[in-house]
N, C-alpha and C. Protein backbone atom coordinates (compact mmCIF):
# COMPACT_ATOMS: atom_id res chain seq x y z
N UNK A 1 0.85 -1.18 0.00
CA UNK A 1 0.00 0.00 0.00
C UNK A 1 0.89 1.24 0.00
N UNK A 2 0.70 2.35 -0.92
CA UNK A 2 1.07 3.62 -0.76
C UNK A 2 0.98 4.47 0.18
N UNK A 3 1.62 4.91 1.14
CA UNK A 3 1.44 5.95 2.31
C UNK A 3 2.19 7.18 1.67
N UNK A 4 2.32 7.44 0.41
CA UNK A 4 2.85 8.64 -0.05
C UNK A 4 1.51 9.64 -0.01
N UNK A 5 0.11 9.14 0.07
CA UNK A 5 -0.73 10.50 0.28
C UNK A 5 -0.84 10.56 1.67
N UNK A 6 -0.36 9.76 2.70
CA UNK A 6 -0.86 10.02 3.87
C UNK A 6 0.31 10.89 4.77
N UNK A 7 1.56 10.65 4.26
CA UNK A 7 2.55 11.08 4.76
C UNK A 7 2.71 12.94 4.24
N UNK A 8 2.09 13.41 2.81
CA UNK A 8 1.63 13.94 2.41
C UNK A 8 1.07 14.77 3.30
N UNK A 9 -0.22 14.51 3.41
CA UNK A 9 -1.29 14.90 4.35
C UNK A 9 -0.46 15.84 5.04
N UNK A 10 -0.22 14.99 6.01
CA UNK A 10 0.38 15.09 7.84
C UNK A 10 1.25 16.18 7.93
N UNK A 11 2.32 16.12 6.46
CA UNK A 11 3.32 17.18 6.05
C UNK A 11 2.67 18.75 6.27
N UNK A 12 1.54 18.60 4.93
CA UNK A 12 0.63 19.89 5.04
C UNK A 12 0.15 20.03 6.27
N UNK A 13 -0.46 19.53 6.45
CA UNK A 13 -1.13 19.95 8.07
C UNK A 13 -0.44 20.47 8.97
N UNK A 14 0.80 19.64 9.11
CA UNK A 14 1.48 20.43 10.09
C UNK A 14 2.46 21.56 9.92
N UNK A 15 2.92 21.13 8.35
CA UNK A 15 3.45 23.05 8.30
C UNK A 15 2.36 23.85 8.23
N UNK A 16 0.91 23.67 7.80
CA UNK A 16 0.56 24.60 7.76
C UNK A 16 -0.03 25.19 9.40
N UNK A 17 -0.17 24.78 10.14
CA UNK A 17 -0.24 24.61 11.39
C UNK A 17 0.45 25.54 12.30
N UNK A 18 2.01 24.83 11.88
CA UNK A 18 3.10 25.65 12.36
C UNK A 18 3.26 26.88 12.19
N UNK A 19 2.78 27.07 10.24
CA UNK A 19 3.16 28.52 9.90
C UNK A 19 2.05 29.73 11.14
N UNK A 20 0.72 29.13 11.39
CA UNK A 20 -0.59 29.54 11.54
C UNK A 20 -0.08 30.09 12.80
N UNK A 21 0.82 29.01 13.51
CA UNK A 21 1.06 29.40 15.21
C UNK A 21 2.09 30.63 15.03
N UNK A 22 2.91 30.12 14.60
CA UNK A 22 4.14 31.07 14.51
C UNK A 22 4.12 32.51 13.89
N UNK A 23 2.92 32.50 12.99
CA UNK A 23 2.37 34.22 12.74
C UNK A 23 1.21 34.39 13.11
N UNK A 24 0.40 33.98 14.06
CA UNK A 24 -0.73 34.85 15.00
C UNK A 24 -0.74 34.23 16.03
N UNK A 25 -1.15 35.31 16.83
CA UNK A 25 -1.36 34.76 18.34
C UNK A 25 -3.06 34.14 18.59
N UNK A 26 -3.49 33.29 19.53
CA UNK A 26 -4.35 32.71 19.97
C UNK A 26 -5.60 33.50 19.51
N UNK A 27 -6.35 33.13 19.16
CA UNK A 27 -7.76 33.99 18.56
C UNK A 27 -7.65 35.00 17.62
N UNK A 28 -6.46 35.39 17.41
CA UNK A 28 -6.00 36.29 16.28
C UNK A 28 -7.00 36.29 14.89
N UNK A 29 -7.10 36.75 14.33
CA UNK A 29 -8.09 37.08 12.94
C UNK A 29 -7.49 37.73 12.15
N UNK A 30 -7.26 36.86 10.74
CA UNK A 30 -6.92 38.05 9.98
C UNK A 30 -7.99 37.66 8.44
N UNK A 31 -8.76 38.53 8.29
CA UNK A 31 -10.02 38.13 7.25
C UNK A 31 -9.47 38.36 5.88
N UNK A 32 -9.66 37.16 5.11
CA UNK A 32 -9.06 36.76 3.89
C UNK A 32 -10.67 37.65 2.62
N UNK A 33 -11.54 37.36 3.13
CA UNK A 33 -12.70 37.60 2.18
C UNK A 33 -13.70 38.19 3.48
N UNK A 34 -13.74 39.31 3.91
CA UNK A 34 -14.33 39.92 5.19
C UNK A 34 -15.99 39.23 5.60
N UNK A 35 -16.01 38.96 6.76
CA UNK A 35 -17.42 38.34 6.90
C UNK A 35 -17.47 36.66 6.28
N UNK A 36 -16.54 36.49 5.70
CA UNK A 36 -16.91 35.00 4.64
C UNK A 36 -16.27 34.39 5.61
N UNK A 37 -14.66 34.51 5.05
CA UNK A 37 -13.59 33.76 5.29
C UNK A 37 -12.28 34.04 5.66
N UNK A 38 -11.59 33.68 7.25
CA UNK A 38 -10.98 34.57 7.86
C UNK A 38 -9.70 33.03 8.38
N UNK A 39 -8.65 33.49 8.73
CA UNK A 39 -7.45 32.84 9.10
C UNK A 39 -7.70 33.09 11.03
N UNK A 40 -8.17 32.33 11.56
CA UNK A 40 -8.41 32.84 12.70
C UNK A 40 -7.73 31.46 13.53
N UNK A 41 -6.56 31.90 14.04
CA UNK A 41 -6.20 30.59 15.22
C UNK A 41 -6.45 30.61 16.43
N UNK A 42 -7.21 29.38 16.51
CA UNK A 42 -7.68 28.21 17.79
C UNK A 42 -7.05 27.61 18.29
N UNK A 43 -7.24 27.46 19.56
CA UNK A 43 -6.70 25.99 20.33
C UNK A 43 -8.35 25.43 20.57
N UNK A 44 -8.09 24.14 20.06
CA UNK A 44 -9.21 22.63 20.41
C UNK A 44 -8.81 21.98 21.16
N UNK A 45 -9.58 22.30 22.52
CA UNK A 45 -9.37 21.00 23.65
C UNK A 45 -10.28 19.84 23.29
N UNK A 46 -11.06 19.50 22.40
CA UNK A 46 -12.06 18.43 22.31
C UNK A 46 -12.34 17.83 20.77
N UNK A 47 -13.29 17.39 20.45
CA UNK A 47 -12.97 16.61 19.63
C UNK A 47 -13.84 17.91 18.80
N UNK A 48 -14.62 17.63 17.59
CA UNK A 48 -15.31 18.11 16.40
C UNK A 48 -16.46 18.81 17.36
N UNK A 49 -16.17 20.43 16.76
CA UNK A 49 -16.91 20.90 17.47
C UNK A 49 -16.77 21.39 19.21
N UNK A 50 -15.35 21.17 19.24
CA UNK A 50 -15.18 21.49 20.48
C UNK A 50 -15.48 20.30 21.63
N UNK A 51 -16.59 19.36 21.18
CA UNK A 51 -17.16 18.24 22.28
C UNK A 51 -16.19 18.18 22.98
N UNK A 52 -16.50 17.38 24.09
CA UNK A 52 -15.35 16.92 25.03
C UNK A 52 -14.07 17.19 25.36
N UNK A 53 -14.66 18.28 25.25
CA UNK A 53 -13.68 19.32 26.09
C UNK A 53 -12.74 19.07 26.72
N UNK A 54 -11.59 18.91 27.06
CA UNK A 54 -10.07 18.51 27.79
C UNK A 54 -9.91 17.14 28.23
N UNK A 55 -10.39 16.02 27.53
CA UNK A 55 -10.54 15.11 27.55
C UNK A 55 -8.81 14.34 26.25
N UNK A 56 -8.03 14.81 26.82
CA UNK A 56 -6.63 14.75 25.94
C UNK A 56 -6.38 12.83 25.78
N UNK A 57 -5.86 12.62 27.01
CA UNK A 57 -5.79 11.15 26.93
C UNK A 57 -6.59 10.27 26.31
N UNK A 58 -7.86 10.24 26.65
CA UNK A 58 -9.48 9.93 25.78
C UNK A 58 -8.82 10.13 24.38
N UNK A 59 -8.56 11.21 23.66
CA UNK A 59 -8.35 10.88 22.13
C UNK A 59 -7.37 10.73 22.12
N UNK A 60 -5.78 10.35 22.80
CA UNK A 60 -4.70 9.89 21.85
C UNK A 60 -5.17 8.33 22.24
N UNK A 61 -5.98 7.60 22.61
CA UNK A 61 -5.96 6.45 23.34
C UNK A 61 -7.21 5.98 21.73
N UNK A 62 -7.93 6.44 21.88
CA UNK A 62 -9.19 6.52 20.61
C UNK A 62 -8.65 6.18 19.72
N UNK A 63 -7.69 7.73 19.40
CA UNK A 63 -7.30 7.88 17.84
C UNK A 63 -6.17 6.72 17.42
N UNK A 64 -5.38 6.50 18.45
CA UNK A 64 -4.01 5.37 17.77
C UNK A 64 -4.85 4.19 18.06
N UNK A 65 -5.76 3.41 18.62
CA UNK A 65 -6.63 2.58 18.80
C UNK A 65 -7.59 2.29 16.80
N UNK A 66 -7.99 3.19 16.51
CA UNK A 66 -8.54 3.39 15.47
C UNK A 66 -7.67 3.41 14.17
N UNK A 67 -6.10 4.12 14.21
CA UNK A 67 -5.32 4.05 13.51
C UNK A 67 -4.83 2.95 12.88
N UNK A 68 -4.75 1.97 14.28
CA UNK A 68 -3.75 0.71 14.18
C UNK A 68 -5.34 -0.43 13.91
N UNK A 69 -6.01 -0.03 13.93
CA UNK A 69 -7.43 -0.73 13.71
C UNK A 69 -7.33 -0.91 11.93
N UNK A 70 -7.32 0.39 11.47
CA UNK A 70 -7.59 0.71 10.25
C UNK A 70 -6.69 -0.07 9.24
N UNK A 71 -4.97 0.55 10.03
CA UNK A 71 -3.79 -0.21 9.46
C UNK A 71 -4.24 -2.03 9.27
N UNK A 72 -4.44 -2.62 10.04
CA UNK A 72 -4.28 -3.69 10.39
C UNK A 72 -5.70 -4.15 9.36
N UNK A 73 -6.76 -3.51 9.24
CA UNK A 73 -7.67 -4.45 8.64
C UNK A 73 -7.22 -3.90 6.81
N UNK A 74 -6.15 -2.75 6.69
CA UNK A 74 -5.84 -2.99 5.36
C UNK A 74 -4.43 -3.67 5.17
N UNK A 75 -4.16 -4.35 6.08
CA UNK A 75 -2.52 -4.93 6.16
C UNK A 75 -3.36 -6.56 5.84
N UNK A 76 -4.38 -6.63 6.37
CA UNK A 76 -4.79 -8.07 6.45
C UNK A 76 -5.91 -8.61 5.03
N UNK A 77 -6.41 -7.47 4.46
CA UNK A 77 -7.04 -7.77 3.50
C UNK A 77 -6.56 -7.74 2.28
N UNK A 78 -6.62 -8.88 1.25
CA UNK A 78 -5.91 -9.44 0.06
C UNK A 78 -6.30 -8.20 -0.97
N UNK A 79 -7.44 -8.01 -0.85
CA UNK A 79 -7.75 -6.68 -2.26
C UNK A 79 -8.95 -6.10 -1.52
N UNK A 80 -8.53 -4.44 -1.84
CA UNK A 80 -9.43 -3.34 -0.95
C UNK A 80 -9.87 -2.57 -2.44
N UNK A 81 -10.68 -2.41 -2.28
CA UNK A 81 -11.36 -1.59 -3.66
C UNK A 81 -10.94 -0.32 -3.14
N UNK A 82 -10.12 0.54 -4.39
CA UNK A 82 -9.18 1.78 -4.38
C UNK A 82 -10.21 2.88 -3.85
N UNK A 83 -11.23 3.07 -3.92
CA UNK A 83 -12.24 3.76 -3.53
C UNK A 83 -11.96 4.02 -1.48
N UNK A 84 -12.18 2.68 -0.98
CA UNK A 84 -12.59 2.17 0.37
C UNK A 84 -10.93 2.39 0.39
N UNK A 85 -9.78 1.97 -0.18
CA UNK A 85 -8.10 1.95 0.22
C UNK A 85 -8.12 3.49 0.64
N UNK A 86 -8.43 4.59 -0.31
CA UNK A 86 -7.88 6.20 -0.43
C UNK A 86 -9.09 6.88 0.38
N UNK A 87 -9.88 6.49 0.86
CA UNK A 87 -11.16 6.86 2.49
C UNK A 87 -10.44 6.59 3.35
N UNK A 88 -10.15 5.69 3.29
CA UNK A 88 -9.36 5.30 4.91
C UNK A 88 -7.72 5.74 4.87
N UNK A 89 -7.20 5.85 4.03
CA UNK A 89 -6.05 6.52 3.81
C UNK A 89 -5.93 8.32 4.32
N UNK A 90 -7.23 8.34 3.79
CA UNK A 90 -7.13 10.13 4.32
C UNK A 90 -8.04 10.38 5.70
N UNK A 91 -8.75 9.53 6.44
CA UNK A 91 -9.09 9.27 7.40
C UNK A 91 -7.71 9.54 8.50
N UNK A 92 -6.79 8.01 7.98
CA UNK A 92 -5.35 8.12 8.29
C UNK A 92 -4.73 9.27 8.82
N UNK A 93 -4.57 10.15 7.81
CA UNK A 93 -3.85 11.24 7.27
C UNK A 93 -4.51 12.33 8.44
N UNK A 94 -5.54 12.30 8.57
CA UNK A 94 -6.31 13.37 9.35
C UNK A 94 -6.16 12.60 10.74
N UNK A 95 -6.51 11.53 11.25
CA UNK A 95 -6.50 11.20 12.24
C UNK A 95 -4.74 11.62 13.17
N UNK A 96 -4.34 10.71 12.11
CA UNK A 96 -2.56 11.08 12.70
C UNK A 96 -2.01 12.83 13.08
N UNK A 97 -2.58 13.87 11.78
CA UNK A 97 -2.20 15.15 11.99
C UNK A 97 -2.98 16.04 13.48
N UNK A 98 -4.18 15.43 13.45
CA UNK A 98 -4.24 15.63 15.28
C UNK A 98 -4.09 14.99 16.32
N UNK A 99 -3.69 13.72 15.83
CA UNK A 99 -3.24 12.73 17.04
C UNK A 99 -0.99 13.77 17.40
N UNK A 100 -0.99 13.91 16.58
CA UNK A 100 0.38 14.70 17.08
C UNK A 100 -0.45 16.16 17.63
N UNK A 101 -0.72 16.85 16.99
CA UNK A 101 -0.91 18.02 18.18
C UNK A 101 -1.23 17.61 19.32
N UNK A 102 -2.23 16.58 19.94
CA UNK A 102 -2.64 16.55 20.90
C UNK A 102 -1.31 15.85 21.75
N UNK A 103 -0.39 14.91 20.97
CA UNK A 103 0.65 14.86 21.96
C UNK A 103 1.66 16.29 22.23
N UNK A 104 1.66 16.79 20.93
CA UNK A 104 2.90 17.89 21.26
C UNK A 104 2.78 18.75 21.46
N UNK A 105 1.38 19.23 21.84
CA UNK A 105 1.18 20.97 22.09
C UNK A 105 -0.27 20.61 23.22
N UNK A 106 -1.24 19.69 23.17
CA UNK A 106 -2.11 19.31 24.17
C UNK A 106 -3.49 19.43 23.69
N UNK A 107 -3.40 20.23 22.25
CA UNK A 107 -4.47 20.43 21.83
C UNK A 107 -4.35 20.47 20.35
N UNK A 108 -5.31 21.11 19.76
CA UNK A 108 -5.47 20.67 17.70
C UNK A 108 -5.44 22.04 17.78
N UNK A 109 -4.79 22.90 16.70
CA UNK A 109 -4.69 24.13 16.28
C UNK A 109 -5.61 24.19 14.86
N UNK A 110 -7.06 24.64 15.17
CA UNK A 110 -7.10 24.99 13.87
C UNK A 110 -7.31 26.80 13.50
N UNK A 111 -7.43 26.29 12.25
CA UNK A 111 -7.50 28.14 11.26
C UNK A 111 -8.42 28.67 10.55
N UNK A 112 -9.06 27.20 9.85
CA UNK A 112 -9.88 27.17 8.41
C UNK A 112 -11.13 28.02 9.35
N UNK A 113 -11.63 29.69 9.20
CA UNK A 113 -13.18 29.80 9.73
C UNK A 113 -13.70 30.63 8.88
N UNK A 114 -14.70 30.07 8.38
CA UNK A 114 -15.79 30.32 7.40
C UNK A 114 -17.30 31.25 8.07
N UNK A 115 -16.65 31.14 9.44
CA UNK A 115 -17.81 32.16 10.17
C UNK A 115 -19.14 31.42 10.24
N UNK A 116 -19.55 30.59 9.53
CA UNK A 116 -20.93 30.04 10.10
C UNK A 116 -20.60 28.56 10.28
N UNK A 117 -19.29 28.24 10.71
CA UNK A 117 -19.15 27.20 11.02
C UNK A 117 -17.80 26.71 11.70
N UNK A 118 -17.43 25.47 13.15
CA UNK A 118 -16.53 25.79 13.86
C UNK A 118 -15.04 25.94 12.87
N UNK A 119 -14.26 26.32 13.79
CA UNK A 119 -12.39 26.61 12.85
C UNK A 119 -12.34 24.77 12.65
N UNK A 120 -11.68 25.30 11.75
CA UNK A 120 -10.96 23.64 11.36
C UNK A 120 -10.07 23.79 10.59
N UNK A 121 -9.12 22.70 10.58
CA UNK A 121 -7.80 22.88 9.74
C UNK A 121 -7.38 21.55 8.74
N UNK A 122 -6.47 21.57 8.25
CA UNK A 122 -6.16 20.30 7.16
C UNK A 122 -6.66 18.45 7.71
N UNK A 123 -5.83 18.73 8.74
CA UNK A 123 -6.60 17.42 8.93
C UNK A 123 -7.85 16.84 8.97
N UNK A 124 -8.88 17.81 9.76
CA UNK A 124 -10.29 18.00 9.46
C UNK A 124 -11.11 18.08 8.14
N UNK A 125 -10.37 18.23 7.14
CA UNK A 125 -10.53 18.20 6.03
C UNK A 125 -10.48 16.83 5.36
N UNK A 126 -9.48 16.23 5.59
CA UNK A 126 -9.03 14.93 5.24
C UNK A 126 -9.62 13.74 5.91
N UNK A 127 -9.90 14.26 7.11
CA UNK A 127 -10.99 13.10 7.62
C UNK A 127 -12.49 13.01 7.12
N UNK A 128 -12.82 14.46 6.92
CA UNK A 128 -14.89 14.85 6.39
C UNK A 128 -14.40 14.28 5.13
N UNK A 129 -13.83 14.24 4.23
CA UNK A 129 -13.33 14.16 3.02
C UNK A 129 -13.48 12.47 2.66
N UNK A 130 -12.83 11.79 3.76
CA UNK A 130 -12.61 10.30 3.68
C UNK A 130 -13.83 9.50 4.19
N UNK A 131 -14.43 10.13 5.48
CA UNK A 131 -16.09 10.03 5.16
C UNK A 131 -16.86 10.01 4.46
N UNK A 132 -16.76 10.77 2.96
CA UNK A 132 -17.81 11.21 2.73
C UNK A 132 -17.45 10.13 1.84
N UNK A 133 -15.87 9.55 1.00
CA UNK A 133 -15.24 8.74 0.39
C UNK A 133 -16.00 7.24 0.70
N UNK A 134 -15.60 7.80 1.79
CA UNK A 134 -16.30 5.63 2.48
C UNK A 134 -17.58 5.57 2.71
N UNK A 135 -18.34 6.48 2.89
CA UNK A 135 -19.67 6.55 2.75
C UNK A 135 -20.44 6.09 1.32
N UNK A 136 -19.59 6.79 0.08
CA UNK A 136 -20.25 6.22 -1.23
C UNK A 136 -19.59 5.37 -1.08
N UNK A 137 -18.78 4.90 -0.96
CA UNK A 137 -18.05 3.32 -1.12
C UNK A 137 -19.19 2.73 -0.72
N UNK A 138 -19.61 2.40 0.93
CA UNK A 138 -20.52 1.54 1.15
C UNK A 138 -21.76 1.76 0.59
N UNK A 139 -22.49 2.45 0.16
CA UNK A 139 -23.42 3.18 -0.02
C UNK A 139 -23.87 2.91 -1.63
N UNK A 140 -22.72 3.05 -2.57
CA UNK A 140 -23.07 2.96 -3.99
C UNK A 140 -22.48 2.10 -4.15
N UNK A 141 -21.17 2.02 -3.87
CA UNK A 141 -20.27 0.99 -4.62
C UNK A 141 -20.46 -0.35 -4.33
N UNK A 142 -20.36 -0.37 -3.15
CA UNK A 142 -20.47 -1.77 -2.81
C UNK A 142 -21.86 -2.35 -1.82
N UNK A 143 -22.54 -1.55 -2.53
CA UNK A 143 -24.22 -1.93 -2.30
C UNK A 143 -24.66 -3.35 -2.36
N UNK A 144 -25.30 -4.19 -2.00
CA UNK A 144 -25.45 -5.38 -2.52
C UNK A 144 -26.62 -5.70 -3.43
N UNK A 145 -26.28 -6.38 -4.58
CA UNK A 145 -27.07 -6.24 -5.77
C UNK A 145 -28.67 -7.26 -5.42
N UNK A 146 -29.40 -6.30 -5.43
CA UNK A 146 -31.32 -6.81 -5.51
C UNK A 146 -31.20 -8.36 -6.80
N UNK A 147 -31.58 -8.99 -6.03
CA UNK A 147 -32.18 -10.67 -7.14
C UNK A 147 -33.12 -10.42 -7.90
């Protein structure tokens, strides 16, 4: 299996991350398209949406639980339809880029705010993204065919 998009991923995410910390301070705003769409950095103590709030251990325990879940049922299966392989690949990719913030800083830094909806950043992207991937997978692709 290719981990060149997942390693990918993790890359972006976290420079872009880094760049985000290292030129604004905490709640900082700087509006790209005024009212739309603004560069605004967060700290996330919780999961999507803020939930569960300072609950740190809870997701590195989750997330590498789920990681090595994921790894392992595509390490063990003979042929993964490329569809269901590149969902869970960017699942991967997103899971891992906040499973490190939450070890190395305590929390998820995101930026992405669109104003009618919470900040989020690359990894968050790559996970809604691989959802929505494995969702038609199960959903269309591998529907089971009516007799």
């Amino acid at each position: 299996m290719s981990y060149i998009l997942i390693v990918l991923i993790i890359a972006l995410d976290q420079v872009s991350k880094y760049y985000v910390q290292a030129n604004l301070l905490e709640n900082e705003s700087i509006p790209v398209i005024q009212n739309i769409f603004h560069i605004t950095y967060v700290h996330n103590y919780g999961a999507a949406f803020g939930i569960l709030r300072n609950h740190k251990i809870f997701f590195i325990v989750i997330t590498t639980a789920v990681v090595i879940g994921i790894f392992l049922f595509l390490k063990t299966q003979s042929k993964v339809h490329a569809t269901m392989k590149y969902s869970l690949m960017l699942i991967i990719a997103g899971a891992v880029g906040n499973l490190m913030d939450r070890i190395q800083v305590g929390y998820v830094r995101d930026f992405f705010d669109f104003r009618i909806w919470p900040v989020f950043n690359i990894a968050d992207m790559a996970i809604v993204c691989g959802a929505i991937l494995l969702s038609y997978y199960l959903l269309i692709i591998d529907r089971p065919q009516k007799s």
